[in-house]
PDB file of N, CA and C in Angstrom:
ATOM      1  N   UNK A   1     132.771 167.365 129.549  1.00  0.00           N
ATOM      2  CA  UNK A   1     133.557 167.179 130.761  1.00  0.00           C
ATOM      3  C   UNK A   1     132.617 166.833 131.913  1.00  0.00           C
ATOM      4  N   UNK A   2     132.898 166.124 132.996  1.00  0.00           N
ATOM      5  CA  UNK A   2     131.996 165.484 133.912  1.00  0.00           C
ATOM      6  C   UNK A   2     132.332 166.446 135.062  1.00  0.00           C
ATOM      7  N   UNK A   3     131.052 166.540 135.595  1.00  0.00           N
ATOM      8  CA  UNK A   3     131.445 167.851 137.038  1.00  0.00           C
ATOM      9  C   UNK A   3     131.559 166.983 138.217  1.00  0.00           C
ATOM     10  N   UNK A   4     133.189 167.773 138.398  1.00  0.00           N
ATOM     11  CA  UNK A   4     133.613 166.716 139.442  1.00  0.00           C
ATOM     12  C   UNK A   4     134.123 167.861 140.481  1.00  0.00           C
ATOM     13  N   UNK A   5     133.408 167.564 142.362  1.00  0.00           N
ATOM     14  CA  UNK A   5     133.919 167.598 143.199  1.00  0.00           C
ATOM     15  C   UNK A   5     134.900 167.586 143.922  1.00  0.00           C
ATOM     16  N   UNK A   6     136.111 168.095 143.650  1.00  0.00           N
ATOM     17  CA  UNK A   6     137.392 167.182 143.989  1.00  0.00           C
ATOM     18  C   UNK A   6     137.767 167.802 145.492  1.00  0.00           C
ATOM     19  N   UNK A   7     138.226 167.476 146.106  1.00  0.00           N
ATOM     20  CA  UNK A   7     139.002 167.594 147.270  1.00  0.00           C
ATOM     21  C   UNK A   7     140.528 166.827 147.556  1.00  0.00           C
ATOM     22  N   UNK A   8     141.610 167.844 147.734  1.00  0.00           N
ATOM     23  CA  UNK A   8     142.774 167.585 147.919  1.00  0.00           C
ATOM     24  C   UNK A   8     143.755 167.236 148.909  1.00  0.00           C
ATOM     25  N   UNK A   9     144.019 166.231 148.986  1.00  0.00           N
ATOM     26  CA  UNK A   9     145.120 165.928 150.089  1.00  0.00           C
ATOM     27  C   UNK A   9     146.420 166.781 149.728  1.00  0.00           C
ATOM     28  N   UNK A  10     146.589 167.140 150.707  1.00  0.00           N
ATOM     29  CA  UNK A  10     148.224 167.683 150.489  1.00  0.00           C
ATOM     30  C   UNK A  10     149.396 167.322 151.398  1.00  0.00           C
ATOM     31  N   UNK A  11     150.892 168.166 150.867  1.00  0.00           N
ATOM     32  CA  UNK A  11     151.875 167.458 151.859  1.00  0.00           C
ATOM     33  C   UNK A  11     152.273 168.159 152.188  1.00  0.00           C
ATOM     34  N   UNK A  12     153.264 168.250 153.166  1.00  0.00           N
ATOM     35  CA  UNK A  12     153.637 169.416 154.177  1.00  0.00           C
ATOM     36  C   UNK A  12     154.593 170.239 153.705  1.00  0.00           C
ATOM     37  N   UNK A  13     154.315 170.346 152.314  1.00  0.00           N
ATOM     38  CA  UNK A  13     154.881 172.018 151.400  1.00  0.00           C
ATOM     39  C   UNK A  13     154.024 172.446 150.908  1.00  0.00           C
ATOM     40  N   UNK A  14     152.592 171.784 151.272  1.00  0.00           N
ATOM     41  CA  UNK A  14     151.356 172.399 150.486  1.00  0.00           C
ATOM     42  C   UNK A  14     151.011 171.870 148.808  1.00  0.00           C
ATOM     43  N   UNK A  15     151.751 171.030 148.289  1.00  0.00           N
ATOM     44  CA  UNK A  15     151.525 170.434 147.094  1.00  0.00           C
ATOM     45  C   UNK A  15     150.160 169.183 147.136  1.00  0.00           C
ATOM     46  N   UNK A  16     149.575 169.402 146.223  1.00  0.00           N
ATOM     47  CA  UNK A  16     148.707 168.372 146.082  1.00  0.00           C
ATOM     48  C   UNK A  16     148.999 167.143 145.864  1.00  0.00           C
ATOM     49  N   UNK A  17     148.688 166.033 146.197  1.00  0.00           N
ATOM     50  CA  UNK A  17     149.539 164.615 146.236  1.00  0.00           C
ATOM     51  C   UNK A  17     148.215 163.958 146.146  1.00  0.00           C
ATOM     52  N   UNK A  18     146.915 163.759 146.267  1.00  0.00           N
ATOM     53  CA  UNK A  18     145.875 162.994 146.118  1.00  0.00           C
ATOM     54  C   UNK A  18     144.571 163.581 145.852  1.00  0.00           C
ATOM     55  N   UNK A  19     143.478 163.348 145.254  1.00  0.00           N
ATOM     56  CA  UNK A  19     142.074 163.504 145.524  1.00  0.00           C
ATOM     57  C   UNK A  19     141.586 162.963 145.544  1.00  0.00           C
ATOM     58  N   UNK A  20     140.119 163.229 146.173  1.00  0.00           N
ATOM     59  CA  UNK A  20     139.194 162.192 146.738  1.00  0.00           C
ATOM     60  C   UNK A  20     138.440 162.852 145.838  1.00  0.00           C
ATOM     61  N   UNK A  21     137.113 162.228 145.777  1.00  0.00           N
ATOM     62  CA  UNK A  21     136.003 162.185 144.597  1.00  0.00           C
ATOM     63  C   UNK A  21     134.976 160.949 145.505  1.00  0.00           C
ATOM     64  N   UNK A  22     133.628 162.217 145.527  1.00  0.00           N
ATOM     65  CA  UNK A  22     132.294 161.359 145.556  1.00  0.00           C
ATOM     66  C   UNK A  22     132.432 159.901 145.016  1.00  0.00           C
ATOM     67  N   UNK A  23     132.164 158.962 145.484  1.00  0.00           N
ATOM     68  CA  UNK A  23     132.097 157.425 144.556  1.00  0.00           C
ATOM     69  C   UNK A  23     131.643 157.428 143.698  1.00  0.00           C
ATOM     70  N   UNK A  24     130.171 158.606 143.406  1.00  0.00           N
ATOM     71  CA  UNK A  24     129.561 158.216 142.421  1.00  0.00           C
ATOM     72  C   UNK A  24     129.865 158.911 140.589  1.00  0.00           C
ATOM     73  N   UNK A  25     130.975 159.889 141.471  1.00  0.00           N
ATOM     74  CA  UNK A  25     132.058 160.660 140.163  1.00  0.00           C
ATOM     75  C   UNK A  25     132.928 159.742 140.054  1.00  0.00           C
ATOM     76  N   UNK A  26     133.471 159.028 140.676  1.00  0.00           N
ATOM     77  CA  UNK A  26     134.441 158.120 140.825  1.00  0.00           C
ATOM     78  C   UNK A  26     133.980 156.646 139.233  1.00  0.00           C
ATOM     79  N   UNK A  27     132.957 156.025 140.332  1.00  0.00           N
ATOM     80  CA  UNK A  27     132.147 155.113 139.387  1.00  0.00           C
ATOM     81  C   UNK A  27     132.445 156.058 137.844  1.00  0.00           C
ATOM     82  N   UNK A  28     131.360 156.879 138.009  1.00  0.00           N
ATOM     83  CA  UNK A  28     131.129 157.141 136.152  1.00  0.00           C
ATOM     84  C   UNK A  28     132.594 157.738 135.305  1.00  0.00           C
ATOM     85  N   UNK A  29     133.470 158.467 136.258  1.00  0.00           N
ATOM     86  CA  UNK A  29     135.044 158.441 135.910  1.00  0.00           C
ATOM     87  C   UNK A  29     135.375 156.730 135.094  1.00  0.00           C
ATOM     88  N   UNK A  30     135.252 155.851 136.134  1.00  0.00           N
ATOM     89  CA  UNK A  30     135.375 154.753 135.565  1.00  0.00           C
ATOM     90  C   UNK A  30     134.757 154.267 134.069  1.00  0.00           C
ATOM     91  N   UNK A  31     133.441 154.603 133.967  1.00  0.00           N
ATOM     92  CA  UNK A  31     132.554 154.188 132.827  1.00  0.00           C
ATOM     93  C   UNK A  31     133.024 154.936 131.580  1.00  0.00           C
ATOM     94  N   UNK A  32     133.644 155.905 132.055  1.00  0.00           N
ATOM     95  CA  UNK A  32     133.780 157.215 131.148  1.00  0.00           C
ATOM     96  C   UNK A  32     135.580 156.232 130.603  1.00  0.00           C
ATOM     97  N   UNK A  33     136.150 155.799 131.303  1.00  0.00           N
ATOM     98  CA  UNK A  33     137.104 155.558 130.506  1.00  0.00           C
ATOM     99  C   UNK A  33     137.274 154.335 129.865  1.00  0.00           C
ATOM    100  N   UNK A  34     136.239 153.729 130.229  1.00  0.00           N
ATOM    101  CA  UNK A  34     136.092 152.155 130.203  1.00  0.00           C
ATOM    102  C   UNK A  34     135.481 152.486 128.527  1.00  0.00           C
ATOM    103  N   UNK A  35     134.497 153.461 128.225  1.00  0.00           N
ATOM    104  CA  UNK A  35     134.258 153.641 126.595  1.00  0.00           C
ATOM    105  C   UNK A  35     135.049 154.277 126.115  1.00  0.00           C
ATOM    106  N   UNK A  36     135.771 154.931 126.465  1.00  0.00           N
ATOM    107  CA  UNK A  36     137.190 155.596 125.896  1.00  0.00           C
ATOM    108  C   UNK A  36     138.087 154.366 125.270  1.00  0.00           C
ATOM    109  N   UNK A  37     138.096 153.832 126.171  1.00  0.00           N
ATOM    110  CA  UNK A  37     139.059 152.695 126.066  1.00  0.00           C
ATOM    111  C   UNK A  37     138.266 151.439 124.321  1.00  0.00           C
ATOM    112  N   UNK A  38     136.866 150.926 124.730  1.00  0.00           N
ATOM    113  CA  UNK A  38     136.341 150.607 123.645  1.00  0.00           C
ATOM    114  C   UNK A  38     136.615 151.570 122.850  1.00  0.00           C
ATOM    115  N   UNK A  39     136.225 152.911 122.218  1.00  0.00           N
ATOM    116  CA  UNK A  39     136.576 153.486 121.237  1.00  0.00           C
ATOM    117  C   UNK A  39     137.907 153.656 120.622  1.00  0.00           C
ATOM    118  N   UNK A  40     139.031 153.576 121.543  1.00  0.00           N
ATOM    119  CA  UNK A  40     140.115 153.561 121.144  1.00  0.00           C
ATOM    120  C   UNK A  40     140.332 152.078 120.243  1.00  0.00           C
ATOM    121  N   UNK A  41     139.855 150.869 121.092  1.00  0.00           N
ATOM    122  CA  UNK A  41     140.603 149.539 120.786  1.00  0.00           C
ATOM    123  C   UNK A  41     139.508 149.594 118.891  1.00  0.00           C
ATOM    124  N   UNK A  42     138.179 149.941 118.762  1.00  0.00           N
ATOM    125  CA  UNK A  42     137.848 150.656 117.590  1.00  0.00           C
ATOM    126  C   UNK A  42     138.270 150.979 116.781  1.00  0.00           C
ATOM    127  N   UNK A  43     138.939 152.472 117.215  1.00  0.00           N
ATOM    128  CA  UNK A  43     139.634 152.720 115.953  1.00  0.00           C
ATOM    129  C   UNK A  43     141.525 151.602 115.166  1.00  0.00           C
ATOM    130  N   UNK A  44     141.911 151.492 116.446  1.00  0.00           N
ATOM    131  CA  UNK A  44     142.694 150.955 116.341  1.00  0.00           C
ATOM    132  C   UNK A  44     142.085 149.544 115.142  1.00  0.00           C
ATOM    133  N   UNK A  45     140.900 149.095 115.487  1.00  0.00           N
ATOM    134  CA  UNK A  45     141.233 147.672 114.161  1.00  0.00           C
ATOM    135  C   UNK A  45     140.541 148.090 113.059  1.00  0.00           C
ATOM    136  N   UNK A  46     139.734 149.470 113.157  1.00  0.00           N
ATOM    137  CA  UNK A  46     139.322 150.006 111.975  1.00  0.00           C
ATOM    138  C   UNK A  46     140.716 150.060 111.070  1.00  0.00           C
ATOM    139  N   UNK A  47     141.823 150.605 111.606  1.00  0.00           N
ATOM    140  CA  UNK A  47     142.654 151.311 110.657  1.00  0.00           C
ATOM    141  C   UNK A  47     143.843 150.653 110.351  1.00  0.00           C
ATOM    142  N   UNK A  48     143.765 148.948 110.723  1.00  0.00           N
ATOM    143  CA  UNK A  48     144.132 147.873 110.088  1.00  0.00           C
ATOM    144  C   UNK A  48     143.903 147.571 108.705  1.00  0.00           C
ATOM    145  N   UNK A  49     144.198 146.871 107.734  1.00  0.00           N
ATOM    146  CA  UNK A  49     143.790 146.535 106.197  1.00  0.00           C
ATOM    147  C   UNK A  49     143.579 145.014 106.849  1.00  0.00           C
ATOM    148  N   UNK A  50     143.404 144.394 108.144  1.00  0.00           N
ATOM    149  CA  UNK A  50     143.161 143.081 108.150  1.00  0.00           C
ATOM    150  C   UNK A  50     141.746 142.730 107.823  1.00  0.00           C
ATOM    151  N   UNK A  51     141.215 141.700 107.217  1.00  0.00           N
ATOM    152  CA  UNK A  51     140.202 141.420 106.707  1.00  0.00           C
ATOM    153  C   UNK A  51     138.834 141.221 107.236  1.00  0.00           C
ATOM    154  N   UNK A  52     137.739 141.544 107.213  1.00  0.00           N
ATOM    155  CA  UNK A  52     136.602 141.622 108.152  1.00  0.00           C
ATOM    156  C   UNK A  52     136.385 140.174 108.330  1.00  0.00           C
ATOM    157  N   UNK A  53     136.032 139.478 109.474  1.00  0.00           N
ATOM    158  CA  UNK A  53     135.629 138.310 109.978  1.00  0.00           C
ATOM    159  C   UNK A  53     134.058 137.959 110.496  1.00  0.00           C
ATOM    160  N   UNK A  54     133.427 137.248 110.542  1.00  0.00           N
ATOM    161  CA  UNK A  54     131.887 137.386 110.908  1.00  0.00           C
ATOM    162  C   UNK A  54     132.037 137.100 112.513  1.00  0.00           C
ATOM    163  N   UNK A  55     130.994 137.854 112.780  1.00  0.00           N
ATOM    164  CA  UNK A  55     130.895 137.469 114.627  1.00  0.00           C
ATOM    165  C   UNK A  55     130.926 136.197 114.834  1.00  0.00           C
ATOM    166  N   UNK A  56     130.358 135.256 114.360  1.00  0.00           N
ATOM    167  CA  UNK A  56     130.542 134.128 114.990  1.00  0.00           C
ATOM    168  C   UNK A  56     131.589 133.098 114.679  1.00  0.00           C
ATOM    169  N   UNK A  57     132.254 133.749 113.428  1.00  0.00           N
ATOM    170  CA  UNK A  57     133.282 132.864 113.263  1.00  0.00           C
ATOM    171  C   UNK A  57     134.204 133.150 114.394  1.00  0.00           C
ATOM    172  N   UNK A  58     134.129 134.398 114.620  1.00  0.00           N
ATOM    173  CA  UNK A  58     135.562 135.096 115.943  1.00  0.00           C
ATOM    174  C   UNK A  58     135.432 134.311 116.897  1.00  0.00           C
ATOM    175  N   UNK A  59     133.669 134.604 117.043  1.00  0.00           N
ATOM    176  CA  UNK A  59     133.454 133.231 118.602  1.00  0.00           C
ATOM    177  C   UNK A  59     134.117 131.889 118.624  1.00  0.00           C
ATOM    178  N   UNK A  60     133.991 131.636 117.560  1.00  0.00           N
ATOM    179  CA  UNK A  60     134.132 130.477 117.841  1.00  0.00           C
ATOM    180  C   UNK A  60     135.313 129.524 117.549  1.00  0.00           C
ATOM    181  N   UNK A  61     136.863 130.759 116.776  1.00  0.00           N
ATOM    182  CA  UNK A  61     137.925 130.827 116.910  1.00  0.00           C
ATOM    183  C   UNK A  61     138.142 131.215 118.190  1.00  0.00           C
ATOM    184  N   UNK A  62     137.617 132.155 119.013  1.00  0.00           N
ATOM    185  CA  UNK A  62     138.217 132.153 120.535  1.00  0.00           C
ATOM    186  C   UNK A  62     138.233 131.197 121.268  1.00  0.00           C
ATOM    187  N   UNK A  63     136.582 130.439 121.202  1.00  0.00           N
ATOM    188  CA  UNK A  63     136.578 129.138 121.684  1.00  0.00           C
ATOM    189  C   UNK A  63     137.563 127.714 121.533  1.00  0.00           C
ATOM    190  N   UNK A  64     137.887 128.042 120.101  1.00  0.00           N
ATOM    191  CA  UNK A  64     138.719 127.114 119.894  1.00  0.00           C
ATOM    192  C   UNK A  64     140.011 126.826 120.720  1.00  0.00           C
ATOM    193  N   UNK A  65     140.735 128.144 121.018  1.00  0.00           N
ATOM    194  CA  UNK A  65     141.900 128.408 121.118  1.00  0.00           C
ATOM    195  C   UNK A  65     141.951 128.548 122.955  1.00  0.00           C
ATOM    196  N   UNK A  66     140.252 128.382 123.168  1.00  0.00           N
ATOM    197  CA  UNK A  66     140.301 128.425 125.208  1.00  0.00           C
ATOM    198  C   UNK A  66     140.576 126.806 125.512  1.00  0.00           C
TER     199      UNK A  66
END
């Protein structure tokens, strides 16, 4: 878990409605989900039966198709 600073905005019943966060918890919040996100899209074509393709053939089917 990442140690995060938080500070709360609230509304005039006292409920929390926003936080603020250092930029630089902010930033690595970001990084932190940005490999979450790669690991997910991961497992997701691991656990396909679609057929392995070589790196450069992919390239250069993407290219094709830009």
């Amino acid at each position: 878990m990442l140690p995060v600073k938080a500070q709360y905005i609230i509304d005039e019943n006292g409920q929390r409605v926003s936080v603020v966060l250092e930029i630089s918890a902010y930033r690595k919040l970001l990084e932190e989900l940005e490999e979450l996100e790669s690991l997910r899209a991961y497992d997701r074509a691991k656990s396909r039966d679609d057929e392995a393709v070589p790196f450069e053939q992919a390239v250069k089917e993407i290219e094709r198709v830009r």
